[in-house]
N, C-alpha and C. Protein backbone atom coordinates (compact mmCIF):
# COMPACT_ATOMS: atom_id res chain seq x y z
N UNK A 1 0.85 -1.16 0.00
CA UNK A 1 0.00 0.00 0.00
C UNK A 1 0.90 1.22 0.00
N UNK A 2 0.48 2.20 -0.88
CA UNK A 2 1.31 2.97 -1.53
C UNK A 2 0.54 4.66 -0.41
N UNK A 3 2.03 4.89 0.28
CA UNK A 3 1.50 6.48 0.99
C UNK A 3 1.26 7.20 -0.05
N UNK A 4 0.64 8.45 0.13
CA UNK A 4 0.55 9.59 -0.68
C UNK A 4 1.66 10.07 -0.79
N UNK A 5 2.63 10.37 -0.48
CA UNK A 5 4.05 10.74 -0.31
C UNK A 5 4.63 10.06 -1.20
N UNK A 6 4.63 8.96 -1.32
CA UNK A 6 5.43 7.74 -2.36
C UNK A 6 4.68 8.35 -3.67
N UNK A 7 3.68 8.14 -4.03
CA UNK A 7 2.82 8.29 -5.06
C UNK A 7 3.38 9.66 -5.80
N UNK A 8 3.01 10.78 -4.76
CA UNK A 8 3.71 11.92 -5.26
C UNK A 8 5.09 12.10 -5.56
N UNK A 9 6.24 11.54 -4.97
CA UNK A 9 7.84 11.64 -5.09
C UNK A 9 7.68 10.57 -6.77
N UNK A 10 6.94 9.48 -6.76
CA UNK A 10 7.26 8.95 -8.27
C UNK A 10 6.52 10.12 -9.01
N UNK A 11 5.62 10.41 -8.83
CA UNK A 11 5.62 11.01 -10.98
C UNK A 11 6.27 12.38 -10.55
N UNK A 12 6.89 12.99 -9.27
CA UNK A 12 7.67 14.16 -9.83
C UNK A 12 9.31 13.94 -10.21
N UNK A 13 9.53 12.54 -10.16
CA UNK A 13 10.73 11.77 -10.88
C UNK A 13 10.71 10.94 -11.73
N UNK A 14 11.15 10.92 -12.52
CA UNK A 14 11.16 10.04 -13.58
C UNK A 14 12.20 8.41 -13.13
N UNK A 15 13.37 9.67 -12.69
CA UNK A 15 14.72 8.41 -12.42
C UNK A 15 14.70 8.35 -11.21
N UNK A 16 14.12 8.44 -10.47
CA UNK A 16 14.08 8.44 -9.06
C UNK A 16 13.85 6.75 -8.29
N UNK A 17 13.78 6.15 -6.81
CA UNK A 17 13.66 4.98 -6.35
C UNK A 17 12.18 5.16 -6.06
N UNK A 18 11.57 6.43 -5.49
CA UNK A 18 9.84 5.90 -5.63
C UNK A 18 9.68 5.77 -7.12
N UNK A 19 9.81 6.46 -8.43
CA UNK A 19 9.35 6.30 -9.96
C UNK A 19 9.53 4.91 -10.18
N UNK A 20 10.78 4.02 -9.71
CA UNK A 20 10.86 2.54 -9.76
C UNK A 20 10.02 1.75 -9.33
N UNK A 21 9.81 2.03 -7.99
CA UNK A 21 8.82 1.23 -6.89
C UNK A 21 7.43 1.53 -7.58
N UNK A 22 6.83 2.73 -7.98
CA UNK A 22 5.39 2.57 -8.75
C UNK A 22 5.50 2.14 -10.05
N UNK A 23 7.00 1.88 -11.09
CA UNK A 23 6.59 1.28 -12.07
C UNK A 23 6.67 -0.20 -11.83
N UNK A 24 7.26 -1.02 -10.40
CA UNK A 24 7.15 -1.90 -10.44
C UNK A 24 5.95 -2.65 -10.31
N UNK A 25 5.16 -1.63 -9.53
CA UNK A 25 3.51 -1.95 -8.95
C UNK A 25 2.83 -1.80 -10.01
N UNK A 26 2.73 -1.11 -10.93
CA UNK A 26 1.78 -0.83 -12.58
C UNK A 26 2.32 -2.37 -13.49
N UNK A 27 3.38 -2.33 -13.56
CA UNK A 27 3.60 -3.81 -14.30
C UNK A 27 3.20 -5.06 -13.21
N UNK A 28 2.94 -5.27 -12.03
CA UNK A 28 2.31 -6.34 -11.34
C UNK A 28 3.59 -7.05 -11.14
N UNK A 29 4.66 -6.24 -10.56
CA UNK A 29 6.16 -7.06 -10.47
C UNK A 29 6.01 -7.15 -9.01
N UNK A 30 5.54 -6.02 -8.41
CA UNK A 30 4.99 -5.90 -6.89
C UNK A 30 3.34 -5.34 -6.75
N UNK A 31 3.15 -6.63 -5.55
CA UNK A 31 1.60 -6.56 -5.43
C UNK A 31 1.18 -5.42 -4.42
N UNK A 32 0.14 -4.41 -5.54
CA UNK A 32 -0.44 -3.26 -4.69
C UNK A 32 -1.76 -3.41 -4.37
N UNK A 33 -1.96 -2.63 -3.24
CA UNK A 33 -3.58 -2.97 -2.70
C UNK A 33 -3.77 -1.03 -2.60
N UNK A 34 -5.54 -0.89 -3.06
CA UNK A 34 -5.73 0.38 -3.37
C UNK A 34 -7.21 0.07 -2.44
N UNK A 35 -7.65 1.59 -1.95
CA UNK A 35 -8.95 1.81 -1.67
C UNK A 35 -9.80 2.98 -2.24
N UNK A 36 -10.67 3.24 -2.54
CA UNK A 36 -11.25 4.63 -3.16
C UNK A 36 -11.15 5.47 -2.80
N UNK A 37 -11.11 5.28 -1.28
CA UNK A 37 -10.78 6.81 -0.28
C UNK A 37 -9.44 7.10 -0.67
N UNK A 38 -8.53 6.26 -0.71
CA UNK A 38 -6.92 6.48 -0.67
C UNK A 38 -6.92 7.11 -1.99
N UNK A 39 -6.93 6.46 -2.75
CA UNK A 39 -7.35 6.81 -4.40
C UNK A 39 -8.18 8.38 -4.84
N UNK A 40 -8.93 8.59 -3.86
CA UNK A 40 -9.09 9.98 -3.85
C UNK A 40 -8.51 10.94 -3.43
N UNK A 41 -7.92 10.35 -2.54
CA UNK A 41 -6.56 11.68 -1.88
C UNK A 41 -5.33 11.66 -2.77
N UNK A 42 -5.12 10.23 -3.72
CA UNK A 42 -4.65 10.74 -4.29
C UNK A 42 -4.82 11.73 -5.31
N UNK A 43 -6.03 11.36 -5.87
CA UNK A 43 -6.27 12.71 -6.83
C UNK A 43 -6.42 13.89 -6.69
N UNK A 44 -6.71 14.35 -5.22
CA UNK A 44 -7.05 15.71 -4.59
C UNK A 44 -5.96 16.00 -4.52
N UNK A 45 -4.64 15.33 -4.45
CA UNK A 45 -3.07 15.85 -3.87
C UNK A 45 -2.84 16.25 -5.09
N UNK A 46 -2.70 15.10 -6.48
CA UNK A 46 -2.09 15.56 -7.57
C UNK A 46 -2.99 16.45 -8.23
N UNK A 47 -4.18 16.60 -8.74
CA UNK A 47 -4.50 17.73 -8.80
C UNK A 47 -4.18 19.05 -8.32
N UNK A 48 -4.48 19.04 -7.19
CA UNK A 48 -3.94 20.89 -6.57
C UNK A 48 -2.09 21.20 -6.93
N UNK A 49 -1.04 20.05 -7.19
CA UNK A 49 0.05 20.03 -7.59
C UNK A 49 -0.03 20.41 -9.35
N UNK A 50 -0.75 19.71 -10.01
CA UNK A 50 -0.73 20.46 -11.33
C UNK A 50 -1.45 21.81 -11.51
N UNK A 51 -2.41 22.25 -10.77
CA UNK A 51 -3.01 23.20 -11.03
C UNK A 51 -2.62 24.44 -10.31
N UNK A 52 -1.39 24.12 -9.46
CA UNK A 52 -0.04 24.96 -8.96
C UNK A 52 1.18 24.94 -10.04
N UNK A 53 1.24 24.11 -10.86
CA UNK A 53 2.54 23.60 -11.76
C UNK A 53 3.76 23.22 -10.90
N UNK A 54 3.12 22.37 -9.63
CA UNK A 54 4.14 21.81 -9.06
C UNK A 54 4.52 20.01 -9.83
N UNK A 55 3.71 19.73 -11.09
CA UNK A 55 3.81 18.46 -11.44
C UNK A 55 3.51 18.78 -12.84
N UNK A 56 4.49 17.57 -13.58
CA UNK A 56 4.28 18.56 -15.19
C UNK A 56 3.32 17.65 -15.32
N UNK A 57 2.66 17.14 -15.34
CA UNK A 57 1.49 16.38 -15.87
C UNK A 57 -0.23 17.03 -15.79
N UNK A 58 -0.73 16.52 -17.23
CA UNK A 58 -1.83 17.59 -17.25
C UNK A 58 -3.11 16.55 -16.30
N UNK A 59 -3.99 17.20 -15.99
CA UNK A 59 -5.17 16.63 -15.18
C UNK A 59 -5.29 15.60 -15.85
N UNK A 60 -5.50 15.39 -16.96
CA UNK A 60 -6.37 13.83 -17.80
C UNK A 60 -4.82 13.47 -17.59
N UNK A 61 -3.43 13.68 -17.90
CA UNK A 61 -2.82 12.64 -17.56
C UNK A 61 -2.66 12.08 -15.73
N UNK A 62 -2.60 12.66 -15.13
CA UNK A 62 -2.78 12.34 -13.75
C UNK A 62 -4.14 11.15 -13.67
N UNK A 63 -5.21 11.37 -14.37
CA UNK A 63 -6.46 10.36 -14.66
C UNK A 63 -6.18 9.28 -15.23
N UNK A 64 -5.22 9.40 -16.20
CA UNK A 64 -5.08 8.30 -16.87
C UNK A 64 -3.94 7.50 -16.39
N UNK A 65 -2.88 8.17 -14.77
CA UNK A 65 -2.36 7.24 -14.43
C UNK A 65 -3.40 6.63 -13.04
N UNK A 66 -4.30 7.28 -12.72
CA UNK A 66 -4.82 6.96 -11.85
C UNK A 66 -5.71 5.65 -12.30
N UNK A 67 -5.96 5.57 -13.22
CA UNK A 67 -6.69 4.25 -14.21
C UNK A 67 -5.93 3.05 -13.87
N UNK A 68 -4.60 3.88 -14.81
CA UNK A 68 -4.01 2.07 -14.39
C UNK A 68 -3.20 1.88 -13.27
N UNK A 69 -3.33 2.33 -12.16
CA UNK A 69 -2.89 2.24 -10.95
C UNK A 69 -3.89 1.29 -10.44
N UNK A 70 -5.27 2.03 -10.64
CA UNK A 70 -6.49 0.67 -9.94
C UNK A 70 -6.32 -0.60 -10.94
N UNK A 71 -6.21 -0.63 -12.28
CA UNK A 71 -6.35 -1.47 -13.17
C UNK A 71 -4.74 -2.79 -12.54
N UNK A 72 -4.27 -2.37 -11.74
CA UNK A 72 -3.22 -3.44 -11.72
C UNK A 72 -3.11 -3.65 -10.23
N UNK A 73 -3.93 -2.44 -9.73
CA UNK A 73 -3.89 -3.16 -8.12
C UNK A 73 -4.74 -3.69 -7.83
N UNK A 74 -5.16 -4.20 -6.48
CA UNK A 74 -5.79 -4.98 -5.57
C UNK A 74 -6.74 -4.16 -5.00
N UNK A 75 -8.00 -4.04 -4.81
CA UNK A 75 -9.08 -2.91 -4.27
C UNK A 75 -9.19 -4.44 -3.04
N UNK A 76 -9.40 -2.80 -2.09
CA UNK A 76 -9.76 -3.57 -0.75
C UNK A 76 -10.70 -3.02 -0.32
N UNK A 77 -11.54 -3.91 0.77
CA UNK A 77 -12.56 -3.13 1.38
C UNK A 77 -12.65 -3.23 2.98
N UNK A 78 -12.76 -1.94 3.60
CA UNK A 78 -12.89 -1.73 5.04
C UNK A 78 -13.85 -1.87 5.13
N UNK A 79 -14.52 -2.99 5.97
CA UNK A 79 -15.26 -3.21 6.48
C UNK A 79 -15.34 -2.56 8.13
N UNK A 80 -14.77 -2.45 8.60
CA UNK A 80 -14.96 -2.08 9.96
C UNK A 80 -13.56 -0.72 9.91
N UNK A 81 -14.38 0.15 10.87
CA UNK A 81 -13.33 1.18 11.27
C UNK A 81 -12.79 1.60 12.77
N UNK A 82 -11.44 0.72 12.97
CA UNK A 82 -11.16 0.29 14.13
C UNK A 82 -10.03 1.55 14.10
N UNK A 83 -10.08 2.46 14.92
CA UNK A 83 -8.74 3.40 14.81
C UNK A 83 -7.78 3.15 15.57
N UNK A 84 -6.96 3.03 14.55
CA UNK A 84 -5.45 2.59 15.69
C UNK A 84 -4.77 3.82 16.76
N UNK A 85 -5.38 5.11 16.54
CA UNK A 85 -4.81 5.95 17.25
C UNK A 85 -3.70 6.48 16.40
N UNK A 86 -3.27 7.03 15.13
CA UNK A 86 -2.23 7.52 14.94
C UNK A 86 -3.15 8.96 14.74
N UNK A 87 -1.78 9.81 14.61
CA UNK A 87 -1.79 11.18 14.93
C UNK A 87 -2.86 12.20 14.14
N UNK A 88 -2.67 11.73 12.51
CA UNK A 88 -3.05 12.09 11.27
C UNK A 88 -4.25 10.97 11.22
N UNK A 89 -5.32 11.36 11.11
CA UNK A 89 -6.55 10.53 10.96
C UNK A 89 -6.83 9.97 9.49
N UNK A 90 -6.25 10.97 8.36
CA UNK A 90 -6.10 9.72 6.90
C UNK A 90 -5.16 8.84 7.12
N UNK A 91 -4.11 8.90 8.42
CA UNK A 91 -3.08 7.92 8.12
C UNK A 91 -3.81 6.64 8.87
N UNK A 92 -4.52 6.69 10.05
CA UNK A 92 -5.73 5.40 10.69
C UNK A 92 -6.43 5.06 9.73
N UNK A 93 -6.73 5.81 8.53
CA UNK A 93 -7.48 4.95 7.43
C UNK A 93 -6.28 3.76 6.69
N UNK A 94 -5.58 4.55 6.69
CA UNK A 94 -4.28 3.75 5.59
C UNK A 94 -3.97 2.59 6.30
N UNK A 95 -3.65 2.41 8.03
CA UNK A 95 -3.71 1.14 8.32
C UNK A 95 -4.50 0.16 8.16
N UNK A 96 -5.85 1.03 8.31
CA UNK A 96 -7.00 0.19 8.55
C UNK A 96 -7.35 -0.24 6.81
N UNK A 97 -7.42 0.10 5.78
CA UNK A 97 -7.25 -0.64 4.67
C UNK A 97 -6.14 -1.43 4.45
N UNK A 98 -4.43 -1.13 5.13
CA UNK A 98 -3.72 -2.26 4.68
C UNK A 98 -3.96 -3.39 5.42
N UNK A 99 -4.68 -3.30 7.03
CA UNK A 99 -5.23 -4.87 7.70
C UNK A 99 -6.18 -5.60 6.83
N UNK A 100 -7.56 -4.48 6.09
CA UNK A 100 -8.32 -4.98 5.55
C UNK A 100 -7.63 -5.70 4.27
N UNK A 101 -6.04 -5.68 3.84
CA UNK A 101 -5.96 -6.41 2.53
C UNK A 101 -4.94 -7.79 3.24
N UNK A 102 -5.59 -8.06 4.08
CA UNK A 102 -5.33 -9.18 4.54
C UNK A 102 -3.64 -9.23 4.99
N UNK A 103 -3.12 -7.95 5.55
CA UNK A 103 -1.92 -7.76 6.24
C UNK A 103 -1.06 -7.23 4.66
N UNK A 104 -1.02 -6.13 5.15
CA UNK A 104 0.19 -5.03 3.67
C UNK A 104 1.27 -4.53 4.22
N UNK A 105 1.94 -4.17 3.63
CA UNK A 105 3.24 -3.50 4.06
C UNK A 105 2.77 -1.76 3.11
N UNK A 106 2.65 -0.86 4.39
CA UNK A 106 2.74 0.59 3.81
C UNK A 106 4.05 1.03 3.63
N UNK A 107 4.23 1.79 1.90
CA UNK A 107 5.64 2.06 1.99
C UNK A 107 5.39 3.32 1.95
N UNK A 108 5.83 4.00 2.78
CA UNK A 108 5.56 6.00 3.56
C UNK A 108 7.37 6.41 3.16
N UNK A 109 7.42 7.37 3.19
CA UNK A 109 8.69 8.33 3.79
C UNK A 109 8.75 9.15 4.88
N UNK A 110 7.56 8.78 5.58
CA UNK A 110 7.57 9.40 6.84
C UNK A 110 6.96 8.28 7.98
N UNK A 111 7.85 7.51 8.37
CA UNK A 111 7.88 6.80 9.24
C UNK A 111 7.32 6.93 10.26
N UNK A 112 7.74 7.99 11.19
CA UNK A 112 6.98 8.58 12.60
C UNK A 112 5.27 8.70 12.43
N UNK A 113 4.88 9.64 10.91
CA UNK A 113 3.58 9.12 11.12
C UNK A 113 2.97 7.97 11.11
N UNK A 114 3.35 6.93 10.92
CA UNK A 114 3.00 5.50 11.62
C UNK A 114 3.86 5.57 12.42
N UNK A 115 4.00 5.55 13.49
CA UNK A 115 4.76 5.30 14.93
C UNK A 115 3.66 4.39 15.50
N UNK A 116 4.04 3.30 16.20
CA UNK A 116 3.44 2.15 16.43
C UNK A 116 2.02 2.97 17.30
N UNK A 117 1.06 2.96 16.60
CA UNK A 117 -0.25 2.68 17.17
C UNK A 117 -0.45 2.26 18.72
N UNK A 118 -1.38 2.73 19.77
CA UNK A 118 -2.20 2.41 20.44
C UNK A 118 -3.03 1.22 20.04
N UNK A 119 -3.48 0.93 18.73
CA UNK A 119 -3.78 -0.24 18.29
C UNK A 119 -3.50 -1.04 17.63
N UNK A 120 -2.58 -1.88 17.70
CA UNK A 120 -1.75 -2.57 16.56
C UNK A 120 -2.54 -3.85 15.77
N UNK A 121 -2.41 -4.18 14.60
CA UNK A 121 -2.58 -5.61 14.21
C UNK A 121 -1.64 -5.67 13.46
N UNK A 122 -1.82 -7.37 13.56
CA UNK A 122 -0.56 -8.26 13.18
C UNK A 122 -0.87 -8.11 11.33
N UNK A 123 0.67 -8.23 11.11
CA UNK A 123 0.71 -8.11 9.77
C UNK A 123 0.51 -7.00 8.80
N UNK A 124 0.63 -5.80 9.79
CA UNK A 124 0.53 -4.95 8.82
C UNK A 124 1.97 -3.98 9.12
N UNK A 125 2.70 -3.88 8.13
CA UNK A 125 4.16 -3.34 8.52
C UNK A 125 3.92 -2.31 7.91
N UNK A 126 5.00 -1.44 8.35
CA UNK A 126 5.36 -0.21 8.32
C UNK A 126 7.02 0.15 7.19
N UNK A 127 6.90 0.40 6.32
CA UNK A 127 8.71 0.31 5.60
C UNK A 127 8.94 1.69 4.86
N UNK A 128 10.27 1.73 4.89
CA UNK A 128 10.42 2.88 3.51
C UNK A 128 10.61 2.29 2.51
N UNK A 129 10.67 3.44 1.93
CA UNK A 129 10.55 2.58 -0.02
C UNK A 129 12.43 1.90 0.24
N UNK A 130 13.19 2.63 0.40
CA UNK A 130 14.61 1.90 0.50
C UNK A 130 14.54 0.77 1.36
N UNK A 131 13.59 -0.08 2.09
CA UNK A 131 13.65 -1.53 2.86
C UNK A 131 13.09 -2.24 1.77
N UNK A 132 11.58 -1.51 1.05
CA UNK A 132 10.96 -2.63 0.13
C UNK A 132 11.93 -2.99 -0.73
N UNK A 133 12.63 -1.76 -1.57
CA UNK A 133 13.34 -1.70 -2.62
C UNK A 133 14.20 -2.65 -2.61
N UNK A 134 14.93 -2.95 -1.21
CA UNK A 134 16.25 -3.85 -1.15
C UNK A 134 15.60 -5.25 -1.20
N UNK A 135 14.45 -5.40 -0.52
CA UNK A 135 13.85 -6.86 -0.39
C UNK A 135 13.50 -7.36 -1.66
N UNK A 136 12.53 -6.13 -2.52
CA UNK A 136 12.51 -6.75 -4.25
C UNK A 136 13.60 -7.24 -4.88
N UNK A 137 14.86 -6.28 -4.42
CA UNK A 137 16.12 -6.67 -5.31
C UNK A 137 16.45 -8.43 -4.77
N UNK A 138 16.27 -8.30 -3.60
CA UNK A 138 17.23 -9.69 -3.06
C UNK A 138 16.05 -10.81 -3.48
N UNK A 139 15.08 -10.53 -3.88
CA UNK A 139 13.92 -11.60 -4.21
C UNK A 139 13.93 -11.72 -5.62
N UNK A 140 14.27 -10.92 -6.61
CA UNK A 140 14.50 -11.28 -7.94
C UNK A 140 15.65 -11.65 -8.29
C-alpha cells in the first residue's frame, strides 16, 4: 500500500527509487492494494500540484495514471473502522485498509507518522521505499 508521499515523489521523478517502486507496482512485479478513499486523496493531492505547476502532468494525464494504478492493483474493502490511534486521521485509514488487505506493508517516507499505534494488528508493517526496494532486489 502505496502512501501519498510515495505516489507523489514517483511522478515528480522520472529516475528516481519511488518512480521505480510505482513502475514496479503498474507492471504487477509488486503486489499493490488500493482503496477509493486512498485513491481519492490521491487525486485531490495531484490535482492541486498540477493546477499549482508543481507536477508537469496535465489533469487527464494524472487520470489516466490513476486508471491504471487501480487497473493493476488490488481494491480492498474496510469493512470495519477500528482506529489505531495515529496522529493524522487519513493515516488510521491507511492502516486500517492495509489490515483490511489481509496484512500489507505501507511504503511512507515518513515513518513517525506511523509510529506504532495504540492499536496494533498483526501483519501490517510499516517500511520505507529503501527496505521494500532492497527486499525486491534480493527476491528477484
Amino acid at each position: 500500500m502505496l502512501d501519498t508521499c510515495v505516489v507523489v515523489s514517483a511522478l515528480r521523478s522520472r529516475n528516481g527509487a519511488t518512480n521505480r517502486l510505482l513502475r514496479l507496482a503498474l507492471l504487477g512485479d509488486l503486489p499493490a492494494v488500493c482503496h477509493y478513499k486512498l485513491l481519492a486523496e490521491y487525486r485531490d493531492v495531484l490535482f492541486r500540484m498540477v493546477r499549482r505547476r508543481k507536477l508537469v502532468f496535465s489533469l487527464a494525464q494524472v487520470e489516466r495514471f490513476l486508471a491504471a494504478f487501480v487497473t493493476a492493483a488490488q481494491e480492498v474493502e474496510v469493512r470495519y473502522l477500528w482506529r489505531p490511534n495515529l496522529p493524522d486521521e487519513a493515516d488510521n485509514f491507511v492502516y486500517e485498509a492495509a489490515f483490511a488487505a489481509s496484512s500489507a506493508t505501507i511504503v511512507t517516507h515518513n515513518l513517525r507518522d506511523f509510529r506504532p499505534p495504540q492499536l496494533a494488528w498483526p501483519g501490517v508493517l510499516v517500511k520505507t521505499l529503501q527496505q521494500v526496494l532492497t527486499e525486491v532486489s534480493r527476491h528477484a
